[in-house]
N, C-alpha and C. Protein backbone atom coordinates (compact mmCIF):
# COMPACT_ATOMS: atom_id res chain seq x y z
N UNK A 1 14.32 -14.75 -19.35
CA UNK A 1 14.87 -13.71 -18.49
C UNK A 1 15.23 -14.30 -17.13
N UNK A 2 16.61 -14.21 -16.66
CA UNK A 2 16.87 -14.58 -15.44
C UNK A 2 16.15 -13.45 -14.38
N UNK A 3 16.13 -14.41 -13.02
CA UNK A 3 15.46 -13.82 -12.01
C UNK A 3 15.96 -12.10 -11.57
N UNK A 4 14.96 -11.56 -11.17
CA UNK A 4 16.05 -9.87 -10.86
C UNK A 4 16.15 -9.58 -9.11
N UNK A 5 17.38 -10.01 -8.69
CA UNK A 5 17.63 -9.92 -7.24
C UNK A 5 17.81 -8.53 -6.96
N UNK A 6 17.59 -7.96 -6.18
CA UNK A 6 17.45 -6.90 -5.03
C UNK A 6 18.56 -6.94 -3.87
N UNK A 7 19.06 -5.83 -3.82
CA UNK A 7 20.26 -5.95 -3.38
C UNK A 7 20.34 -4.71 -2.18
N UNK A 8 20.43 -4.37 -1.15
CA UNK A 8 19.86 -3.66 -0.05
C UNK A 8 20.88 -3.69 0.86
N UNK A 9 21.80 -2.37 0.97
CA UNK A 9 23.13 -2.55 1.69
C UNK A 9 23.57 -1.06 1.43
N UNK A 10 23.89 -0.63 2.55
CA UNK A 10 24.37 1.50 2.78
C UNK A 10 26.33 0.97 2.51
N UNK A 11 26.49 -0.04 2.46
CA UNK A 11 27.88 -0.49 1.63
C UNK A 11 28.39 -0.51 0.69
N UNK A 12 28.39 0.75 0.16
CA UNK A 12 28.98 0.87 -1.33
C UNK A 12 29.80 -0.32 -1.84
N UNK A 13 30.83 -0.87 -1.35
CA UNK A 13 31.84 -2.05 -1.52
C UNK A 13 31.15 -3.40 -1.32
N UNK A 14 30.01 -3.58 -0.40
CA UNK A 14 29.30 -4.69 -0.79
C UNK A 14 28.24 -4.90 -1.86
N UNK A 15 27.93 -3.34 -1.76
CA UNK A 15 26.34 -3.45 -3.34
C UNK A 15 27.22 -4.35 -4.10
N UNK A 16 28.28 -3.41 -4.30
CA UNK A 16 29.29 -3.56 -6.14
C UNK A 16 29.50 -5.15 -5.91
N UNK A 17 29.78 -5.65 -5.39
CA UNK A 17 30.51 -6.82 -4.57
C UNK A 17 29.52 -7.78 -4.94
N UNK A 18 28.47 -7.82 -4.57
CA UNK A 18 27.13 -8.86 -4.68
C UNK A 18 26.56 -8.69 -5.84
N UNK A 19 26.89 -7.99 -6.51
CA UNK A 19 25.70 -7.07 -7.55
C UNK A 19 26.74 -7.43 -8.47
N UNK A 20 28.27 -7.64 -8.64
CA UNK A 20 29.18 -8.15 -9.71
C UNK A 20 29.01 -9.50 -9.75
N UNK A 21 29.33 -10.06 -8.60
CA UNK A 21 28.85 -11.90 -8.17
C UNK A 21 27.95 -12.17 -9.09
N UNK A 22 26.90 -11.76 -8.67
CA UNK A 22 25.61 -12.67 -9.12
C UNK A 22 24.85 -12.31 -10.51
N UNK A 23 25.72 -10.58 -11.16
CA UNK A 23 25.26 -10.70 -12.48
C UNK A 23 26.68 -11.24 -13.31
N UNK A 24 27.78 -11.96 -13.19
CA UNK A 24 28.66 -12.84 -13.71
C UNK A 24 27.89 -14.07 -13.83
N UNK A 25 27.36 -14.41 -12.67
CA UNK A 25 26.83 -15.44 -13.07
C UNK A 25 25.38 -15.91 -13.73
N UNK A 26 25.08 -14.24 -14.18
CA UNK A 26 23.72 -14.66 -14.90
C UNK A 26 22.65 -13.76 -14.33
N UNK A 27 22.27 -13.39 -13.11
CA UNK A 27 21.30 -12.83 -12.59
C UNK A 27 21.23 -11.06 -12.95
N UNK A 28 20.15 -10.82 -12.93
CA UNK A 28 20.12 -9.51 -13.14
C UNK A 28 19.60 -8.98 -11.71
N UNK A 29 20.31 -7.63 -11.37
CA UNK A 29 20.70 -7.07 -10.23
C UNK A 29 20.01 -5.74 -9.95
N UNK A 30 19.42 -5.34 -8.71
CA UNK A 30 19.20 -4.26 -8.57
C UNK A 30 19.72 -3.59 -7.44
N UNK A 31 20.15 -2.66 -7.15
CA UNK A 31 20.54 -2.10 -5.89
C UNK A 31 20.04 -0.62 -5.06
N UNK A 32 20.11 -0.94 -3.80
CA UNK A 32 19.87 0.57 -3.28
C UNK A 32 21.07 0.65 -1.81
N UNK A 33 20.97 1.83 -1.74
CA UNK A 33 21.55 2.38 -0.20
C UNK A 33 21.26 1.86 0.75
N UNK A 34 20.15 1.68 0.90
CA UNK A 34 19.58 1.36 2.25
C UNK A 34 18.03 0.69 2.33
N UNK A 35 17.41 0.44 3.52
CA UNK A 35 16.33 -0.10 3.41
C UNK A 35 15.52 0.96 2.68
N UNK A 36 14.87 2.05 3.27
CA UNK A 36 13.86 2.70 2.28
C UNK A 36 14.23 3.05 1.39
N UNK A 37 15.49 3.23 0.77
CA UNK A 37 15.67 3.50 -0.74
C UNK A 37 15.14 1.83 -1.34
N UNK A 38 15.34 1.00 -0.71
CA UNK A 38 15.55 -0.26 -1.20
C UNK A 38 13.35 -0.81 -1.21
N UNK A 39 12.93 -0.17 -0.58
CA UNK A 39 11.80 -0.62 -0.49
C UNK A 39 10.76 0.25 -1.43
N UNK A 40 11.54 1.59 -1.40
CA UNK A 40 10.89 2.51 -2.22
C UNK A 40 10.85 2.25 -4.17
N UNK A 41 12.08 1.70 -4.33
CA UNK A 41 12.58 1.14 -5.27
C UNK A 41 11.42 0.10 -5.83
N UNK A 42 11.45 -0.85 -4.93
CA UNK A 42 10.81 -2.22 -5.36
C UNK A 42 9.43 -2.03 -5.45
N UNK A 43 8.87 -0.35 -4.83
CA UNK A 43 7.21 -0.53 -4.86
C UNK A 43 7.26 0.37 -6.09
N UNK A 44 8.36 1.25 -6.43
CA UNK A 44 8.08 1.82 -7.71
C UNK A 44 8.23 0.84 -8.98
N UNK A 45 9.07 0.07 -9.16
CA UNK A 45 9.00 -0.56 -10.09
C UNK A 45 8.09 -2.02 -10.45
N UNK A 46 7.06 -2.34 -9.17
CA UNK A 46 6.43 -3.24 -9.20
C UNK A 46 6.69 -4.43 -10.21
N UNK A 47 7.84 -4.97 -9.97
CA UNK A 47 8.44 -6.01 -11.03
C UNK A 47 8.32 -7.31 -10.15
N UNK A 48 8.61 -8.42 -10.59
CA UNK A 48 8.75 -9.82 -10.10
C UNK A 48 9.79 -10.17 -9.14
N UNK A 49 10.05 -9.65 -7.80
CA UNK A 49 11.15 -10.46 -7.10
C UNK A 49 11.29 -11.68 -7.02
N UNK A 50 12.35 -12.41 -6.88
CA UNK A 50 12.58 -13.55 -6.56
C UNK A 50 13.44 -13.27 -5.55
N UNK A 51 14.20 -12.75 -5.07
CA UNK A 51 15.15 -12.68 -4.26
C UNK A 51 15.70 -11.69 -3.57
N UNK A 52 15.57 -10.97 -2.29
CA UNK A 52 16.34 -9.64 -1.67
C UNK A 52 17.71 -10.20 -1.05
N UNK A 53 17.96 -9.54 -1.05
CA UNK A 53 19.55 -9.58 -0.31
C UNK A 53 19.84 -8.62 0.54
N UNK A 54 20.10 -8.27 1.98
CA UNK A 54 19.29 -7.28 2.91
C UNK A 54 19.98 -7.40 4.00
N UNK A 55 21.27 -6.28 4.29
CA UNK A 55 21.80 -5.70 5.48
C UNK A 55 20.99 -5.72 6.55
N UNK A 56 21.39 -5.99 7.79
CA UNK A 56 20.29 -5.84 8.84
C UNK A 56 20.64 -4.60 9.47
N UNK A 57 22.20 -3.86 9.45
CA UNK A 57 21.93 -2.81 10.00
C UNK A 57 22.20 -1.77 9.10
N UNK A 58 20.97 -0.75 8.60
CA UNK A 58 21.09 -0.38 7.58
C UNK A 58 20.18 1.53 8.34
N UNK A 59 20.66 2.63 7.59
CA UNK A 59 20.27 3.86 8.51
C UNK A 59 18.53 4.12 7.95
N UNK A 60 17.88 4.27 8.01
CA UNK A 60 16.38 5.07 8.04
C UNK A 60 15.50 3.92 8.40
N UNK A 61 15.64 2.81 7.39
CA UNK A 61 15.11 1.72 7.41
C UNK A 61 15.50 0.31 7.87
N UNK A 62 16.44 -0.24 8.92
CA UNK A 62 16.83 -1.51 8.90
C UNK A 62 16.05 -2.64 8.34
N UNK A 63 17.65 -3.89 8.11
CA UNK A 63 16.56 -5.26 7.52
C UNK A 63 15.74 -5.88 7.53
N UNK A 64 15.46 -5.56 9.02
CA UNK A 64 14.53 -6.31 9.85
C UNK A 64 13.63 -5.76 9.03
N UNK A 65 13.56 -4.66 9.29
CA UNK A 65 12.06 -3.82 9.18
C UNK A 65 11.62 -4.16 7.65
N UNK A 66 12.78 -3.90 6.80
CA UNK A 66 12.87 -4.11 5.25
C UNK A 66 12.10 -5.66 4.60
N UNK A 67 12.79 -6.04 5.58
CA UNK A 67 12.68 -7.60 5.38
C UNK A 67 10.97 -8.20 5.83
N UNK A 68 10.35 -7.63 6.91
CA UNK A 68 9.30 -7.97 7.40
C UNK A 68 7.92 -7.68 6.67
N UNK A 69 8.28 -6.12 5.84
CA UNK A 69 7.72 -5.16 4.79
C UNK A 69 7.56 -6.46 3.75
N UNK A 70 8.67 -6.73 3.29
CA UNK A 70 8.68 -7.43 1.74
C UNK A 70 7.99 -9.14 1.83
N UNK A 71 7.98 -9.45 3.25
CA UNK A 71 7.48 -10.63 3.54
C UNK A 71 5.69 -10.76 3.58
N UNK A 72 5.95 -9.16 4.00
CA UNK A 72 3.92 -8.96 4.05
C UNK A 72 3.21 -8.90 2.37
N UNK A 73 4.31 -7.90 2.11
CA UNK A 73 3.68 -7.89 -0.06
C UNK A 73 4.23 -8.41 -0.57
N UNK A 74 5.19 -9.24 -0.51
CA UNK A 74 5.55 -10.04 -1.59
C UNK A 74 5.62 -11.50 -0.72
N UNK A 75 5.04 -12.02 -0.57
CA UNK A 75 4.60 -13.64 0.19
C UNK A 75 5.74 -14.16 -0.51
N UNK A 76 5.78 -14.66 -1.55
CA UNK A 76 6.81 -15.75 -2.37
C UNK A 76 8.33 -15.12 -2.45
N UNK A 77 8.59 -14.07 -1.86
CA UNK A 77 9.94 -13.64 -2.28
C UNK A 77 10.80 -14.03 -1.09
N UNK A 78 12.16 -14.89 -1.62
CA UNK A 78 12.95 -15.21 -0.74
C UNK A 78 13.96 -14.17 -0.46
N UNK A 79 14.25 -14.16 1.13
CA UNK A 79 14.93 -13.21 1.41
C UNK A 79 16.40 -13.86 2.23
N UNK A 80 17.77 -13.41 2.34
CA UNK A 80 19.16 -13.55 2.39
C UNK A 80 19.36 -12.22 3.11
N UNK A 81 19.70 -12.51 4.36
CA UNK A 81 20.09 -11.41 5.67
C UNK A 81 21.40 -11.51 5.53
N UNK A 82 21.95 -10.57 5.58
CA UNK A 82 23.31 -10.82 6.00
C UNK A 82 23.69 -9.50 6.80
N UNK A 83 25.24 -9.68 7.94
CA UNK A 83 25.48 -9.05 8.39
C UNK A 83 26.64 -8.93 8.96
N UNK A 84 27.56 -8.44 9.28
CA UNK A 84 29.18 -8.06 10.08
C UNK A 84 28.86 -8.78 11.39
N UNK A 85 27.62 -8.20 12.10
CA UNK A 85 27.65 -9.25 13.85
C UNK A 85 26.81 -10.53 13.52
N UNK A 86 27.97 -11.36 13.91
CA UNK A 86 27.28 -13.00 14.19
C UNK A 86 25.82 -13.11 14.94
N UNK A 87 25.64 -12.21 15.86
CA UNK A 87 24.52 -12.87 16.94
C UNK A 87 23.37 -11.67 16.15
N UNK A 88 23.33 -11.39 14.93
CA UNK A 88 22.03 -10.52 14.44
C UNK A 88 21.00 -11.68 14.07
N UNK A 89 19.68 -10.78 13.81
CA UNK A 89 18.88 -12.09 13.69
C UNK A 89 17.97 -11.40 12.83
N UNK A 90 17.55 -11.95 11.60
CA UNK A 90 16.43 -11.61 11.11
C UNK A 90 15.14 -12.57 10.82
N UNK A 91 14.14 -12.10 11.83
CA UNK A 91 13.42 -13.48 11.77
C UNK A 91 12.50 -14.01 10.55
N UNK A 92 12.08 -13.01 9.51
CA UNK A 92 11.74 -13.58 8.37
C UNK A 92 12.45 -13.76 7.03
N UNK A 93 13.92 -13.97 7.57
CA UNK A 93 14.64 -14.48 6.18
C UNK A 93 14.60 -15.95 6.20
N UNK A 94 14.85 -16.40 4.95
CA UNK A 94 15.32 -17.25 4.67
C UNK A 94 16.56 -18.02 5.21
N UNK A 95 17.69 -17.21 4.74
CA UNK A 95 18.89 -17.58 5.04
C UNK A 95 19.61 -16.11 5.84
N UNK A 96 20.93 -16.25 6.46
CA UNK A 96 21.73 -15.59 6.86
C UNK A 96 22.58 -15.81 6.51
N UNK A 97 23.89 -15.17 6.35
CA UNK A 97 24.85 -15.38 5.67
C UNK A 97 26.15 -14.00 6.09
N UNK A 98 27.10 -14.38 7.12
CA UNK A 98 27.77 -13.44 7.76
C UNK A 98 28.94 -12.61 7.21
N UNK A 99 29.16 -11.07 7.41
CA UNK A 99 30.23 -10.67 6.90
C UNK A 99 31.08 -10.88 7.15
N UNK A 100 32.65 -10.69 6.53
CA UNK A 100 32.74 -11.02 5.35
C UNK A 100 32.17 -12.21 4.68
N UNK A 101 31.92 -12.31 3.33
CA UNK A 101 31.73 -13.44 2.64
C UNK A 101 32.54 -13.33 1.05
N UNK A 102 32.96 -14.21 0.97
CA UNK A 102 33.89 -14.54 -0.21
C UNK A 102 32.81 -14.90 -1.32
N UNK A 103 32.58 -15.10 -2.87
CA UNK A 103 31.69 -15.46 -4.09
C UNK A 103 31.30 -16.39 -3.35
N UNK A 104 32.24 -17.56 -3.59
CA UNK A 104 31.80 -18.83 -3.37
C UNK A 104 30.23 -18.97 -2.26
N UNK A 105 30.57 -18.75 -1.44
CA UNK A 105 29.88 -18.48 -0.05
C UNK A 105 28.45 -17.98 -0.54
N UNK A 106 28.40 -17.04 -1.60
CA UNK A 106 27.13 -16.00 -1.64
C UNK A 106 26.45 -16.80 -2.78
């Protein structure tokens, strides 16, 4: 079973977008609206992350916040910020990775 990435974005056109990418190439995909849909999600289904993928500006819940959450209970899960403003910062991701982004890139 390939890894199941988490996908966390109030961007309808980016869920579909990242969530087509990366299950073409094999990964199995999950998505939500936003951070607490996206966090609520991942504690209901208590499954194996390997990977979030996580808007930083996102409405109830931002990435930050999303991101800091998933860093406290899930220690081993790598996390991929991305965002439209260059100077955002999320300090417990992994990587950043700025909007737009083309496949290749992601």
């Amino acid at each position: 079973m390939q890894p199941l990435i988490h996908i966390a974005d109030d961007e309808l056109i980016i869920r579909k977008f990242v969530s087509k990418t990366l299950s073409s190439a094999g990964y199995w995909t999950l998505e939500a609206e936003g951070g607490l849909a996206a966090y609520e999600l991942i504690r209901e289904l208590n499954t194996d992350l390997k990977l979030a993928i996580v808007d930083i500006r996102m409405p109830r819940m931002n990435g930050v916040e999303l991101t800091e959450r998933l860093r406290t209970e899930y220690p081993d899960i790598k996390i991929l910020c991305i965002s439209g403003y260059s100077n955002e910062q999320c300090p417990k991701a992994h990587c950043f990775l700025a909007k737009p982004f083309g496949a290749k890139a992601l």
